[in-house]
Protein backbone atom coordinates (compact mmCIF):
# COMPACT_ATOMS: atom_id res chain seq x y z
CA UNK A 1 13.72 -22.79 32.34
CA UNK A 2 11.53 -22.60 35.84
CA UNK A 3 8.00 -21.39 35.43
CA UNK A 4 8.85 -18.53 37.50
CA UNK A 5 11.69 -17.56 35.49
CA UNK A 6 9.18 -18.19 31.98
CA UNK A 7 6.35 -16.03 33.39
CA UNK A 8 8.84 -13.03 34.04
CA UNK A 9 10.05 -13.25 30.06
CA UNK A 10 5.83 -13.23 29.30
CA UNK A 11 5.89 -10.09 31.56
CA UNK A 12 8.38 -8.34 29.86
CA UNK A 13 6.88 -9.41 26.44
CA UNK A 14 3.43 -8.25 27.63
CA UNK A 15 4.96 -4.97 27.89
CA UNK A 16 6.73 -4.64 24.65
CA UNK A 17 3.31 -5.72 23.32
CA UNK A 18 2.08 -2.26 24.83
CA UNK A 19 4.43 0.02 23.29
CA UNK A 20 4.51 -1.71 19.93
CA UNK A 21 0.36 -1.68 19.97
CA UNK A 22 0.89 2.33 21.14
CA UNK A 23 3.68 3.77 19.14
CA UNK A 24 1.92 3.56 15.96
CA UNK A 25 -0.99 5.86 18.00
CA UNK A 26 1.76 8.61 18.70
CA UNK A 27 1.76 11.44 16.03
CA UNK A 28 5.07 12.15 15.51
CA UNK A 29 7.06 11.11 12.35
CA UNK A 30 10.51 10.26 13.67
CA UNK A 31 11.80 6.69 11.31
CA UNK A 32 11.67 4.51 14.64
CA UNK A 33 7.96 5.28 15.71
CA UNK A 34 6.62 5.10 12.21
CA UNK A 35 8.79 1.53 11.69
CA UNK A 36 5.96 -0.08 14.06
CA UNK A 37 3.17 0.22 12.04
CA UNK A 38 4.88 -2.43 9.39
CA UNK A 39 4.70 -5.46 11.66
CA UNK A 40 1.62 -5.66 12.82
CA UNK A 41 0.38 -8.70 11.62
CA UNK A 42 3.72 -10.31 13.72
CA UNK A 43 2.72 -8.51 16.55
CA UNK A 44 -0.72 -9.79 16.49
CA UNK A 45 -0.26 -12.90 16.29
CA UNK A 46 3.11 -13.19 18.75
CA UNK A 47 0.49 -11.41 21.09
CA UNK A 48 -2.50 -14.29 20.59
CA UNK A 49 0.16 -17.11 21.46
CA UNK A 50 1.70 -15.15 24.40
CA UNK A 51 -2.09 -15.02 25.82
CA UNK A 52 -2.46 -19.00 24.62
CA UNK A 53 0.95 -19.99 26.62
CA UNK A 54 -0.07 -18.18 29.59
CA UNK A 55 -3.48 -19.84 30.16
CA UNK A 56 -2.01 -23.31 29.22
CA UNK A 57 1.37 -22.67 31.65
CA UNK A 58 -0.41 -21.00 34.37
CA UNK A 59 -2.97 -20.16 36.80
CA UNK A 60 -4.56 -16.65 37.68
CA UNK A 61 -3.76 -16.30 40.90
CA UNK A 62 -2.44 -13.11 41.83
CA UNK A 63 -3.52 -9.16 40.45
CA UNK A 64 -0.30 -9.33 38.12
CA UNK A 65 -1.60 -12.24 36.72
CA UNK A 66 -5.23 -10.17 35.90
CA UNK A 67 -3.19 -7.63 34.57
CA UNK A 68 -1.00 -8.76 32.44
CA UNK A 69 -4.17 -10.93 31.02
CA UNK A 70 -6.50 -7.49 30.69
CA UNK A 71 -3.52 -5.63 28.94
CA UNK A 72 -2.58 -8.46 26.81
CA UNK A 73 -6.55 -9.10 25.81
CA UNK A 74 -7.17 -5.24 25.02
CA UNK A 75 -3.89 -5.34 23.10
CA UNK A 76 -5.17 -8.34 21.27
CA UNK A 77 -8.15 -6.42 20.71
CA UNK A 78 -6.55 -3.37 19.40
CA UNK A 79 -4.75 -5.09 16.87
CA UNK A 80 -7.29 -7.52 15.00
CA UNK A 81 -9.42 -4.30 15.05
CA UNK A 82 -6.39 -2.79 12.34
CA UNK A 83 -6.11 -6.21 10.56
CA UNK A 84 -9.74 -7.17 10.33
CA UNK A 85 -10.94 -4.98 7.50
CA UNK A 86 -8.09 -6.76 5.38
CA UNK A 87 -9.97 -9.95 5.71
CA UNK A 88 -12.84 -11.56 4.43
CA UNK A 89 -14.61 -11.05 7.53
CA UNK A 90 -15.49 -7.38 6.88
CA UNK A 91 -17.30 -5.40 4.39
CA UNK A 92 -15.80 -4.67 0.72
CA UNK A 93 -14.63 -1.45 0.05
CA UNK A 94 -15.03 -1.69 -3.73
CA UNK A 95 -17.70 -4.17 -4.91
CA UNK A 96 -17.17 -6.89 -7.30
CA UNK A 97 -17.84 -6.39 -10.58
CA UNK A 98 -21.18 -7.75 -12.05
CA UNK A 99 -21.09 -7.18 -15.48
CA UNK A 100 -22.37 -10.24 -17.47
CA UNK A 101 -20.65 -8.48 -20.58
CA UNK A 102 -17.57 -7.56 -21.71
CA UNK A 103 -17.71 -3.45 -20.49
CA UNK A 104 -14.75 -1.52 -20.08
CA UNK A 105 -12.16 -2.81 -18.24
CA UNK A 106 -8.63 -1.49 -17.59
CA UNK A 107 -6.13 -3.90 -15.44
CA UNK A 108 -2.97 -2.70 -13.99
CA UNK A 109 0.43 -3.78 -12.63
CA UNK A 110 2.92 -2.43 -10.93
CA UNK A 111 6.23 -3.83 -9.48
CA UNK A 112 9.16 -2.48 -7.45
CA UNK A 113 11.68 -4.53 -9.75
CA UNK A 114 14.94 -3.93 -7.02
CA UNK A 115 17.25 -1.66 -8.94
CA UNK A 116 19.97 -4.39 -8.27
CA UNK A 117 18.05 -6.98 -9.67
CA UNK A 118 20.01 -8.92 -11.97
CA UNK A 119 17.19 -11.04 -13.53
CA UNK A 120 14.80 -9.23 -15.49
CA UNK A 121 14.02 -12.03 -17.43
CA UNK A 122 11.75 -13.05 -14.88
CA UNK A 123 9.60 -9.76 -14.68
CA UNK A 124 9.06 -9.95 -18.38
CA UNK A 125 8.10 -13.35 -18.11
CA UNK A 126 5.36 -12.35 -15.19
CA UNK A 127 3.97 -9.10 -16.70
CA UNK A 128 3.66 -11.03 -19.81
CA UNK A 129 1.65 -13.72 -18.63
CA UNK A 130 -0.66 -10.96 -16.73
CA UNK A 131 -0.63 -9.09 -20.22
CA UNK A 132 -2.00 -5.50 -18.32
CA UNK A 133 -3.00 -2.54 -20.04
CA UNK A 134 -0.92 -0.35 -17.32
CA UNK A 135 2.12 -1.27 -16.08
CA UNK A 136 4.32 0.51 -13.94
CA UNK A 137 7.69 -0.12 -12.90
CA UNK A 138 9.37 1.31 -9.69
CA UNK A 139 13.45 1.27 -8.67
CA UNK A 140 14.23 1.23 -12.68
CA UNK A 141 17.57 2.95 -14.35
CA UNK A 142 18.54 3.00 -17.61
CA UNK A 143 19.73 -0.38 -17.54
CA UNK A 144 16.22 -1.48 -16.61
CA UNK A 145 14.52 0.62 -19.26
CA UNK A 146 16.75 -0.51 -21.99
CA UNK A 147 15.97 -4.27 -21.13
CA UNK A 148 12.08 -3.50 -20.97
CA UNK A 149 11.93 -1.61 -24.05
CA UNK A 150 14.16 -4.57 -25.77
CA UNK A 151 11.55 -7.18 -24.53
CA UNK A 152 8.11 -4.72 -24.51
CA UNK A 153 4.95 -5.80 -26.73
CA UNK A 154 3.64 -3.72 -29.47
CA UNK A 155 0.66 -3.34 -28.01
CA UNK A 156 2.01 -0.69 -25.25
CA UNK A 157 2.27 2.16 -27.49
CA UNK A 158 2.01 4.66 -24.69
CA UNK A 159 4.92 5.38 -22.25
CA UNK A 160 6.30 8.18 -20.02
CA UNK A 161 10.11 7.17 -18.72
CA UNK A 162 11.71 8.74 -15.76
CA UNK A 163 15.08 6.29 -15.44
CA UNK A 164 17.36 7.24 -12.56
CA UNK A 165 20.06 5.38 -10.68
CA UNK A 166 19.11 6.20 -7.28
CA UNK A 167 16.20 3.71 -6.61
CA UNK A 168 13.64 6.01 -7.41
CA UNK A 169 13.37 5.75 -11.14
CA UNK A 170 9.80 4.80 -13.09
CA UNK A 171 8.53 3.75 -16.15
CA UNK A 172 5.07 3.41 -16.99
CA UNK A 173 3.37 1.78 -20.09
CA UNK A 174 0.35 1.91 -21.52
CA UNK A 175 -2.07 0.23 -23.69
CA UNK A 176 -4.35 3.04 -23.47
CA UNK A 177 -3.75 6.85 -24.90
CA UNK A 178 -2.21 9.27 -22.01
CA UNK A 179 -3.26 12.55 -21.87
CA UNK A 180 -1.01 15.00 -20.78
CA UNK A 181 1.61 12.77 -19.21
CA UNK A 182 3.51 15.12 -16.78
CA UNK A 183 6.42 14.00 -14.23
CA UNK A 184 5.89 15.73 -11.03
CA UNK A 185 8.54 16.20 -7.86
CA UNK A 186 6.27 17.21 -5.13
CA UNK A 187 8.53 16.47 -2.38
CA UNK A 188 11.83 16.04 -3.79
CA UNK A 189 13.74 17.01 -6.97
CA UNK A 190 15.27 13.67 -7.41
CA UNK A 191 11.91 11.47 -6.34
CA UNK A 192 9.21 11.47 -9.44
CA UNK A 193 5.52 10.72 -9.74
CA UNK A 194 3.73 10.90 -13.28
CA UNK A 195 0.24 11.93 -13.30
CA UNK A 196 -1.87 10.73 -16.99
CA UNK A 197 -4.83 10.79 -17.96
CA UNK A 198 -6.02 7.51 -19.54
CA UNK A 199 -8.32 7.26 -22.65
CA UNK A 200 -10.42 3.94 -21.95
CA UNK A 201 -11.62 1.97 -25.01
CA UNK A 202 -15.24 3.56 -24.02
CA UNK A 203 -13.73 7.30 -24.45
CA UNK A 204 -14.33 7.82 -20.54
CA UNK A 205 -10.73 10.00 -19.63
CA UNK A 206 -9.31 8.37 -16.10
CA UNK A 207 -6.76 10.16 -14.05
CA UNK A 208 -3.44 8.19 -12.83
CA UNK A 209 -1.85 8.91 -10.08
CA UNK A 210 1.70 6.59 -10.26
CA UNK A 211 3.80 7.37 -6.63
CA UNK A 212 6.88 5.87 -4.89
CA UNK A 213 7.78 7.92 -1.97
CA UNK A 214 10.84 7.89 0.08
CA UNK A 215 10.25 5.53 3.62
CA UNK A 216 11.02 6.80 6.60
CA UNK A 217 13.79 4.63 7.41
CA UNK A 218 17.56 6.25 9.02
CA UNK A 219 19.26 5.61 5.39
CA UNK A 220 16.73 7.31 3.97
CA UNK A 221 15.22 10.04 6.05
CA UNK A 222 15.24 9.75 9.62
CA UNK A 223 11.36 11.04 9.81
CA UNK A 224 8.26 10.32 7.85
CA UNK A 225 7.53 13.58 6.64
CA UNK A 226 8.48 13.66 2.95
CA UNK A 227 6.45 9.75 1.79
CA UNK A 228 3.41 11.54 3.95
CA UNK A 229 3.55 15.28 2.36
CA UNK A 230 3.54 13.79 -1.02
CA UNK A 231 0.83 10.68 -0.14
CA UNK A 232 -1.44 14.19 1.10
CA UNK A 233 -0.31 15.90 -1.93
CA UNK A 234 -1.83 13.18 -3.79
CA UNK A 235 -4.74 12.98 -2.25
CA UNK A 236 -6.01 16.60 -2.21
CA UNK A 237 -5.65 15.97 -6.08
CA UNK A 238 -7.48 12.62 -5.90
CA UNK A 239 -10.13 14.46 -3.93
CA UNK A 240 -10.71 17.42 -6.40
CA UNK A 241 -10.23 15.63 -9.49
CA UNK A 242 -13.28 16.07 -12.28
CA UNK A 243 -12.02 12.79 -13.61
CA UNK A 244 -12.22 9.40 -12.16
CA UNK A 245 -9.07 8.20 -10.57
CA UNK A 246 -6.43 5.45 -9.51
CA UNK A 247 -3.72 5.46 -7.45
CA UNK A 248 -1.16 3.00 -7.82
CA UNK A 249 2.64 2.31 -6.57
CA UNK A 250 4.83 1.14 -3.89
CA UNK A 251 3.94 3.81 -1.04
CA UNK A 252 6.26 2.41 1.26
CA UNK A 253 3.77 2.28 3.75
CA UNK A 254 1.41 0.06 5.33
CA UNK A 255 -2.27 -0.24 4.37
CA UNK A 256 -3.65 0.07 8.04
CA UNK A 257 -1.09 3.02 9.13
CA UNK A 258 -2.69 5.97 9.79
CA UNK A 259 -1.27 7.78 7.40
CA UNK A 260 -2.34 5.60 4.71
CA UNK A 261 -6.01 5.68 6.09
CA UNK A 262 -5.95 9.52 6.35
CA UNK A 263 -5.04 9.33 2.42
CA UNK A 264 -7.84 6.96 1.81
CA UNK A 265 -10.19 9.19 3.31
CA UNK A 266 -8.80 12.51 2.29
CA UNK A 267 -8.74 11.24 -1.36
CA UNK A 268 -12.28 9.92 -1.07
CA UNK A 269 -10.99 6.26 -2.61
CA UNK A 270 -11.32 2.71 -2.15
CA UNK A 271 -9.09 0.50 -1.19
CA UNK A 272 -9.12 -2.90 -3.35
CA UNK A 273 -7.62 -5.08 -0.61
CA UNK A 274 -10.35 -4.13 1.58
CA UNK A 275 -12.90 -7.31 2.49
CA UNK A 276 -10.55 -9.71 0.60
CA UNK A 277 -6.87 -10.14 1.91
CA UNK A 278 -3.97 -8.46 2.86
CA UNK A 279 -2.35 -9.33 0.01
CA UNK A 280 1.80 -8.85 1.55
CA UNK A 281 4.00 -7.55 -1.46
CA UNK A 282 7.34 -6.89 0.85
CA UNK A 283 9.40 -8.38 1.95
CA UNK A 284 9.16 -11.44 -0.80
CA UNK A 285 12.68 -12.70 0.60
CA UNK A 286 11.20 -13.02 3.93
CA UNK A 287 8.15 -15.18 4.54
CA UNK A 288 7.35 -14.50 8.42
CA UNK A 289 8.07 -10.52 7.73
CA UNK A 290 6.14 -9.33 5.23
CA UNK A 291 3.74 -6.65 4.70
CA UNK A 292 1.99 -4.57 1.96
CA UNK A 293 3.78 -1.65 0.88
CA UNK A 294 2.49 -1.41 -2.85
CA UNK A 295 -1.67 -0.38 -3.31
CA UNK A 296 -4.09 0.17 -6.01
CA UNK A 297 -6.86 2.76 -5.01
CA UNK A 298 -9.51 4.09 -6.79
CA UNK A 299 -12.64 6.35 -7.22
CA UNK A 300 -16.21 4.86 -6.65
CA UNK A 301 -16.43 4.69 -10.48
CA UNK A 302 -14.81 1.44 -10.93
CA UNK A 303 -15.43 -2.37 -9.52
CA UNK A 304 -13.19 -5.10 -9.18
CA UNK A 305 -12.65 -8.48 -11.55
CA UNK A 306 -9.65 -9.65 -9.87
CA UNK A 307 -7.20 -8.98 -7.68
CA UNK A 308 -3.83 -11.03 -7.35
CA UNK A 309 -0.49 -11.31 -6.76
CA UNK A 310 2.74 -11.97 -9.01
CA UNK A 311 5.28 -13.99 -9.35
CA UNK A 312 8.54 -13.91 -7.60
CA UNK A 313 10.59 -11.79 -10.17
CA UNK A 314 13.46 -11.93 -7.63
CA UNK A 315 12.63 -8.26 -5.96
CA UNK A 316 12.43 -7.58 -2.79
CA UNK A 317 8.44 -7.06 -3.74
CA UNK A 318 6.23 -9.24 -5.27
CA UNK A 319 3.97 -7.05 -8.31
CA UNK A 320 0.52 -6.27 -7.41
CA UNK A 321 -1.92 -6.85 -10.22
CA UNK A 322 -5.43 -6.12 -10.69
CA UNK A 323 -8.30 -5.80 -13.27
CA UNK A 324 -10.92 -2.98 -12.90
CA UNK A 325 -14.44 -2.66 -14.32
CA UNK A 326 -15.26 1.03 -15.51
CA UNK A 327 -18.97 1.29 -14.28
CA UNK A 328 -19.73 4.94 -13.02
CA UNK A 329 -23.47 4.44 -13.27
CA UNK A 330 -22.80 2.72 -9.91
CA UNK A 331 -20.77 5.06 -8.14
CA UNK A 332 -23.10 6.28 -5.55
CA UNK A 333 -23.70 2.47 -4.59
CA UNK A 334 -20.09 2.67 -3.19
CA UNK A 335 -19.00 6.18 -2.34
CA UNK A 336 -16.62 6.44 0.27
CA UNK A 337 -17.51 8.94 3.35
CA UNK A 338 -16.53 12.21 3.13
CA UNK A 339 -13.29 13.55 5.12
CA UNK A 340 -14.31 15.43 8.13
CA UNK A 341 -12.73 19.39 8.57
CA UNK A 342 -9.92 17.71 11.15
CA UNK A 343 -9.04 14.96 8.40
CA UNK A 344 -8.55 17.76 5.75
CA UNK A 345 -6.77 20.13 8.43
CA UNK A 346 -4.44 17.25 9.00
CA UNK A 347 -3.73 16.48 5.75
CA UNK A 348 -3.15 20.31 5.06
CA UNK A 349 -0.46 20.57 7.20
CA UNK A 350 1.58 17.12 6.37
CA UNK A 351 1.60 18.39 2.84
CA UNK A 352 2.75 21.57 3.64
CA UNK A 353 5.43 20.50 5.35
CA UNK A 354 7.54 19.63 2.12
CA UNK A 355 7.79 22.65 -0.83
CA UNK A 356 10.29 22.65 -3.35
């Protein structure tokens, strides 16, 4: 290939770069504008080596060449700025825990086990070896529920089970007392969420929020709007709870999009990930194209011991695992900012949009 021939092909990738870094900017919710905000990270980094080529292949010469440099460097620019607060490099969202003793703790998994899955085995295996006091499983049917309940310690003596067949069943187990287990549709009569509240070992009641809504993908719905009514849905509650609370599931979304940082904010929580890692749970059949789609947030009330990743339990997602301290005499070290009247407006009217 001629160098005049390989510049055009940067030119043309330069502006694909563009509309990828905009698209996610546009508020609407059709499935192929909200699609871009999952490969970001890609995007970034095709982006840095497109810039790195072009300096080591050519010369700036003419305005194009300026140009395509500028666009390509504010691009750059516009996409570490999403990424960054996923890395070390920024500020923690929750603090780590400092607790010299043994306080209260709670840890938690959750794993979208692939409905189709056809070794379980290896779940059990994983969620045993991370031996949570929580655990919730996403994508489960019967056939999944008999199998866990076949192979499920003692020691989970708390359970609410909503198995279905059509990829949206979940079963969640406790170590802990729930109060008031209820199974919730918010957005859909055939897509559940159970909302508990936990009895810790220190008699502090938790709420738990446990969500997997639908992705805005053609198969499933051709726009965004039902995963983002009932993310808002959930967050109003998170907001106005008296109780302490978590959030936990496969949202089916990305942790920079901005729907997922209007949640944060509207819920008042913190995000675990933040000023540690990205921590990709999907796709774990796919190592250049992954993402995370599964989060654990929470209220200021709690600080993190770890934070990790599972095994491959031959999902499409890898579980998402994490150990909490309960410390609420802290809270107001690490309180998140308060939504502003335009954040609440907006997350109003995206859970509006769905009613049963």
């Amino acid at each position: 290939m001629d160098l005049k021939n390989f510049k055009t092909y940067l030119y043309i990738f330069g502006m694909l770069a563009v509309a990828l870094t905009i698209f996610p900017f546009v508020a609407v919710d059709y499935w192929w504008i909200r699609i871009f905000d999952f490969p970001h990270i890609q995007l970034t980094i095709l982006t840095f080596v497109a810039l790195v080529v072009f300096f080591m292949r050519f010369d700036l010469k003419r305005l194009n060449d300026y140009l395509f440099v500028t666009v390509m460097a504010v691009c750059l620019i516009i996409q570490v700025w999403k990424i960054i607060p996923y890395t070390p490099l920024a500020d923690k969202d929750i603090n780590d825990s400092q607790e010299k003793k043994s306080g209260t703790s709670i840890s938690l998994y959750a794993a979208n086990v692939l409905q189709s899955n056809k070794k379980p085995e290896l779940l059990i295996s994983d969620f045993k070896k991370m031996d949570p006091d929580i655990m919730l499983l996403v994508e489960t049917n019967k056939r999944w529920r008999d199998y866990i309940i076949e192979n499920l310690p003692e020691t989970y003596k708390y359970k609410v089970e909503v198995p279905q067949d059509n990829t949206y069943g979940m079963l969640l187990y406790s170590k802990y007392k729930l109060i008031n287990p209820q199974v919730k549709f918010l957005v859909d009569k055939d897509i559940p969420s159970i909302h508990t509240k936990l009895l810790l070992t220190s008699n502090d009641t938790v709420q738990l929020y446990s969500i997997h809504p639908t992705p805005p993908m053609p198969q499933h719905n051709s726009r965004s709007t039902d995963r983002d009514s009932e993310m808002m849905k959930i967050a109003n509650l998170s907001r106005t709870s008296t109780y302490p609370v978590i959030v936990l599931g496969d949202f089916n979304d990305v942790a920079w999009s901005n729907t997922t940082s209007l949640f944060q904010n509207v819920g008042e929580l913190l995000d675990i990930r933040k000023g540690r890692g990205i921590y990709n749970t999907y796709n774990a059949k796919s190592f250049l194209m992954r993402w995370p789609l599964d989060h654990i947030f929470v209220s200021a009330e709690f600080r993190l011991i770890a934070i990790k990743l599972g095994q491959d339990i031959n999902s499409d997602h890898l579980p998402t695992y994490a150990k909490l301290s309960f410390e609420p005499l802290k809270a107001a070290e690490q309180q998140p900012e308060k939504p502003s009247e335009r954040q609440l407006k907006n997350a109003k009217e995206q859970a509006e949009r769905v009613q049963l």
